[in-house]
C-alpha atoms as a PDB file:
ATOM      1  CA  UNK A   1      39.674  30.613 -27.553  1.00  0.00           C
ATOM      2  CA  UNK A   2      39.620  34.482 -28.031  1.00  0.00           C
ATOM      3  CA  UNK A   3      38.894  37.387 -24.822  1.00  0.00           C
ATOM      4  CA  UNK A   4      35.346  36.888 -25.490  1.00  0.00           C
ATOM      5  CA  UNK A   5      34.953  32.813 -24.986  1.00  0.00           C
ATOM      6  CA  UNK A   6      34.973  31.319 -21.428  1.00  0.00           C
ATOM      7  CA  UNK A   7      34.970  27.443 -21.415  1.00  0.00           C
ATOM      8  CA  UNK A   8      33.152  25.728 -18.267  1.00  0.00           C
ATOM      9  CA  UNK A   9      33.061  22.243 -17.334  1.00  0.00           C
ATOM     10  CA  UNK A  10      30.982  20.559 -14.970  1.00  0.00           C
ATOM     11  CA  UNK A  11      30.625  16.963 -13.805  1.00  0.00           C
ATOM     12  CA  UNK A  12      26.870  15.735 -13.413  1.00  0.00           C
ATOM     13  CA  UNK A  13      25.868  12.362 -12.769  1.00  0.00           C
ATOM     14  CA  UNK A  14      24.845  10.211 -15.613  1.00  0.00           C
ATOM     15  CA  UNK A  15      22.657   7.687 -13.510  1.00  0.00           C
ATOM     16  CA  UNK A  16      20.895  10.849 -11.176  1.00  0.00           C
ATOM     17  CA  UNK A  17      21.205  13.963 -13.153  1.00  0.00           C
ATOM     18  CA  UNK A  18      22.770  15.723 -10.146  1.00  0.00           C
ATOM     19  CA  UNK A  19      25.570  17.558 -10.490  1.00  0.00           C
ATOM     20  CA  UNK A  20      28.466  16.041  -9.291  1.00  0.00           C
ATOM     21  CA  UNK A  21      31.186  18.760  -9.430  1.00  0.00           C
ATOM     22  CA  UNK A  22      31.014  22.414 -10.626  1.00  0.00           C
ATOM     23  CA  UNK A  23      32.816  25.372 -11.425  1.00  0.00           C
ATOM     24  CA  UNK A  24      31.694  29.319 -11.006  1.00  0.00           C
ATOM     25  CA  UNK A  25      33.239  31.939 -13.347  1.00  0.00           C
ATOM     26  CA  UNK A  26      36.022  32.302 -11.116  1.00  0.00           C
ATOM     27  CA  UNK A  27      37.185  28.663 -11.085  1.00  0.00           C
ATOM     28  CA  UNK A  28      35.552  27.958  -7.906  1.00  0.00           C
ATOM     29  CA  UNK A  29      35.122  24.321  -7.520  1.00  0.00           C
ATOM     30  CA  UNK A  30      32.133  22.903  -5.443  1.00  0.00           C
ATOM     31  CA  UNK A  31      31.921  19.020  -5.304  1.00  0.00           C
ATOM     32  CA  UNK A  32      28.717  17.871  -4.272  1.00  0.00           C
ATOM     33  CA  UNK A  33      28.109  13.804  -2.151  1.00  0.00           C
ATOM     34  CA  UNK A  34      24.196  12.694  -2.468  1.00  0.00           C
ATOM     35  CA  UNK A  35      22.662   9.931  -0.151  1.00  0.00           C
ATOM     36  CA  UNK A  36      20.211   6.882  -1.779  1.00  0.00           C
ATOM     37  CA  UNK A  37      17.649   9.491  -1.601  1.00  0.00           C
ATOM     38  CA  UNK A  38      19.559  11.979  -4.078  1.00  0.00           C
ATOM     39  CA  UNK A  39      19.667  14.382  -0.807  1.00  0.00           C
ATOM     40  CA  UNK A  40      23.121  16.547  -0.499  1.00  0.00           C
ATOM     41  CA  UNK A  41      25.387  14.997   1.988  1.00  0.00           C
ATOM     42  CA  UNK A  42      28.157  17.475   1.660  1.00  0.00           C
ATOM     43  CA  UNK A  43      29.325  20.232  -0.463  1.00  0.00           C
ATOM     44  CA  UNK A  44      33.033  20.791  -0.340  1.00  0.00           C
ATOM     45  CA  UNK A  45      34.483  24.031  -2.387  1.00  0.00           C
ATOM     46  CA  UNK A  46      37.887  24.189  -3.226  1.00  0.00           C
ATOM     47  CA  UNK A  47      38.245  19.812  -3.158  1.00  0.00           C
ATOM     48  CA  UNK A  48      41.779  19.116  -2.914  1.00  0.00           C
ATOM     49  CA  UNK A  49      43.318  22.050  -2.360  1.00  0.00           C
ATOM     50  CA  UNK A  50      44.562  24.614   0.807  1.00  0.00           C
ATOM     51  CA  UNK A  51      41.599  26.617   0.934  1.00  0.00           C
ATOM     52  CA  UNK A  52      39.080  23.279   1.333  1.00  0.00           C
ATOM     53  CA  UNK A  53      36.103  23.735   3.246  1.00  0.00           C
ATOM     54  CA  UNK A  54      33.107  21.306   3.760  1.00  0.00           C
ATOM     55  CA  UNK A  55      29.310  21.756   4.834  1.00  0.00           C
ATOM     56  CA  UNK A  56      27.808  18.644   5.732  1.00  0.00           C
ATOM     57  CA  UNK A  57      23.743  17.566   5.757  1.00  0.00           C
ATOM     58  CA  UNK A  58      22.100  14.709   7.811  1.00  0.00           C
ATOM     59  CA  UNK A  59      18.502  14.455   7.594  1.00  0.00           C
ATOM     60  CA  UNK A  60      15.839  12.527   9.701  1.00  0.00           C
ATOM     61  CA  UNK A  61      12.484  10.932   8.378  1.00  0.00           C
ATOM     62  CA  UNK A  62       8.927  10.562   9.746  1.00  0.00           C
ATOM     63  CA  UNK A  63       8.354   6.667  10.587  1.00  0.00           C
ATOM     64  CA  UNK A  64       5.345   7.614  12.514  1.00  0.00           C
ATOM     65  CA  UNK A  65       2.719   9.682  13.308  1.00  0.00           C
ATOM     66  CA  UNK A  66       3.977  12.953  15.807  1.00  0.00           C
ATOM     67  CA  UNK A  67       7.397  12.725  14.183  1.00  0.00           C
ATOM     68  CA  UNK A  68       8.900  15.723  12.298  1.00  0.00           C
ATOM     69  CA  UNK A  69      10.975  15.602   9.330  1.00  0.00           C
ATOM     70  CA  UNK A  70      14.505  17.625  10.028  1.00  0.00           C
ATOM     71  CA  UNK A  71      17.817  18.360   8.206  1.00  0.00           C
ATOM     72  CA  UNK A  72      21.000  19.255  10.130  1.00  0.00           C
ATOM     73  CA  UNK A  73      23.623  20.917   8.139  1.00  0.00           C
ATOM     74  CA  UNK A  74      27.066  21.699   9.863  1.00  0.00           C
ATOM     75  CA  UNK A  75      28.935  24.673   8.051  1.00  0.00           C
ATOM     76  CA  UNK A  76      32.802  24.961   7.444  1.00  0.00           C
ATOM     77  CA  UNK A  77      32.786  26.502  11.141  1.00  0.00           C
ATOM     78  CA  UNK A  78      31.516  23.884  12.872  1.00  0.00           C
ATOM     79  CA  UNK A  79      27.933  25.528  13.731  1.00  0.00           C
ATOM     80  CA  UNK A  80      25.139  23.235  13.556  1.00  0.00           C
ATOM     81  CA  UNK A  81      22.052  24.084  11.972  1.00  0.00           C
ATOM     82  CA  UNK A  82      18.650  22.012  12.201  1.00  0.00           C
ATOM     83  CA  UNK A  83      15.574  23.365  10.400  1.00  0.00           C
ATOM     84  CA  UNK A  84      11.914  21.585  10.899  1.00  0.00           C
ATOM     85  CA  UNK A  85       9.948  20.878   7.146  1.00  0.00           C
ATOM     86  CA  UNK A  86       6.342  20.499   7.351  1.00  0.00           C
ATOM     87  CA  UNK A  87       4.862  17.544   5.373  1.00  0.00           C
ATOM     88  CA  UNK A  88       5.593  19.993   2.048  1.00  0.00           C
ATOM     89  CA  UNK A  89       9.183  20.218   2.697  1.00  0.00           C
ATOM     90  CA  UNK A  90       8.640  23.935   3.924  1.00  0.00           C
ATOM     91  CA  UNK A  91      10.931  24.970   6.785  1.00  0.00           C
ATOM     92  CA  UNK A  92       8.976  25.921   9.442  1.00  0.00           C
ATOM     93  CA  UNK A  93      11.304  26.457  12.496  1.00  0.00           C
ATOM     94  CA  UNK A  94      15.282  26.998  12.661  1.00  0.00           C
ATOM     95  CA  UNK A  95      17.545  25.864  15.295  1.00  0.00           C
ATOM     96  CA  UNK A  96      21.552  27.158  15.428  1.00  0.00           C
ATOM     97  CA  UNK A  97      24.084  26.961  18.406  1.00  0.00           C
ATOM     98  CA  UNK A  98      25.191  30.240  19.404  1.00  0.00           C
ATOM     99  CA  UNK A  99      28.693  29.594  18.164  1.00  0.00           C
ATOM    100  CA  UNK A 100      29.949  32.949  19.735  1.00  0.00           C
ATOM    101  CA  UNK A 101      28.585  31.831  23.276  1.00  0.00           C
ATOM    102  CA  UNK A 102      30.694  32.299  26.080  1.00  0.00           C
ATOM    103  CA  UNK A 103      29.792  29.011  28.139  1.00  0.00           C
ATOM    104  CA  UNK A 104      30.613  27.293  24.436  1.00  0.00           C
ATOM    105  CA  UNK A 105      27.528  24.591  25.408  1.00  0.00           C
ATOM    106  CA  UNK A 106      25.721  22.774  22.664  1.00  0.00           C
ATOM    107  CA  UNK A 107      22.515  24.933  23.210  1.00  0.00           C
ATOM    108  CA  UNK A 108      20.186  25.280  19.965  1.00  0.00           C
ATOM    109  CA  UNK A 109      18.536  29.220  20.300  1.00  0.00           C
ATOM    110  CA  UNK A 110      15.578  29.578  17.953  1.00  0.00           C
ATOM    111  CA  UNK A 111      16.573  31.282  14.911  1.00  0.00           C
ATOM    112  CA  UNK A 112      13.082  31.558  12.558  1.00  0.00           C
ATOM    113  CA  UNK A 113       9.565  29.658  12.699  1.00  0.00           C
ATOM    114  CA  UNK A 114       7.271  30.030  10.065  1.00  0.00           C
ATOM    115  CA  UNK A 115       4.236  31.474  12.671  1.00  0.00           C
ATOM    116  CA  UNK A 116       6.777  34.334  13.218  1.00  0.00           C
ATOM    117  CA  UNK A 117       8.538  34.671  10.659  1.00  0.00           C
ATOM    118  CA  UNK A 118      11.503  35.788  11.842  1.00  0.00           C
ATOM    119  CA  UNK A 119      14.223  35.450  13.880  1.00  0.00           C
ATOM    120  CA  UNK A 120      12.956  34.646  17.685  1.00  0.00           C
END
């Protein structure tokens, strides 16, 4: 290869299509985990090395009527995030824990909602 060629290689999943492992310009490595449902379970950049950090997603389903659809992600620092979809997938409210609280309780503050739209 010559100064103006730049080789990448990714790693996508034969059976889903998603993309299993990639690489940014830099050589940044994000590995990606799906669930049955082809949702991200975690992404994890730098896999295997000093600098590894991981985000992981759960998500909860309607079973019934009144129930609302949610996805929790927890970041590399340990703050949990849940966001509210509407039936369309759309976010429509945000919940974080004030990480930087001084009483360090597990308190979700309102961070958007789609009738404000904004933070709260």
């Amino acid at each position: 290869m010559d100064v103006f060629t730049k080789a990448v290689t990714n790693e996508t999943s034969l059976f889903s299509g998603q993309e299993l492992l990639t690489r940014d310009d830099n050589g940044v490595e994000i590995l990606y985990v799906y669930d049955a449902l082809q949702r991200v379970l975690s992404e994890t950049v730098a896999p295997g090395k000093d600098a590894e950090a991981t985000r992981q997603y759960s998500y909860t389903l309607c079973a019934k009527a009144g129930d609302q659809a949610t996805q929790t992600a927890i970041n590399v620092k340990n703050v949990k995030t849940v966001t509210y979809m509407d039936g369309l997938n759309r976010p429509v409210r945000e919940l974080r824990i004030n990480a930087d609280s001084t009483l360090k309780a597990d308190l979700l503050r309102p961070i958007y909602t789609a009738l404000g739209g904004g933070k709260n």
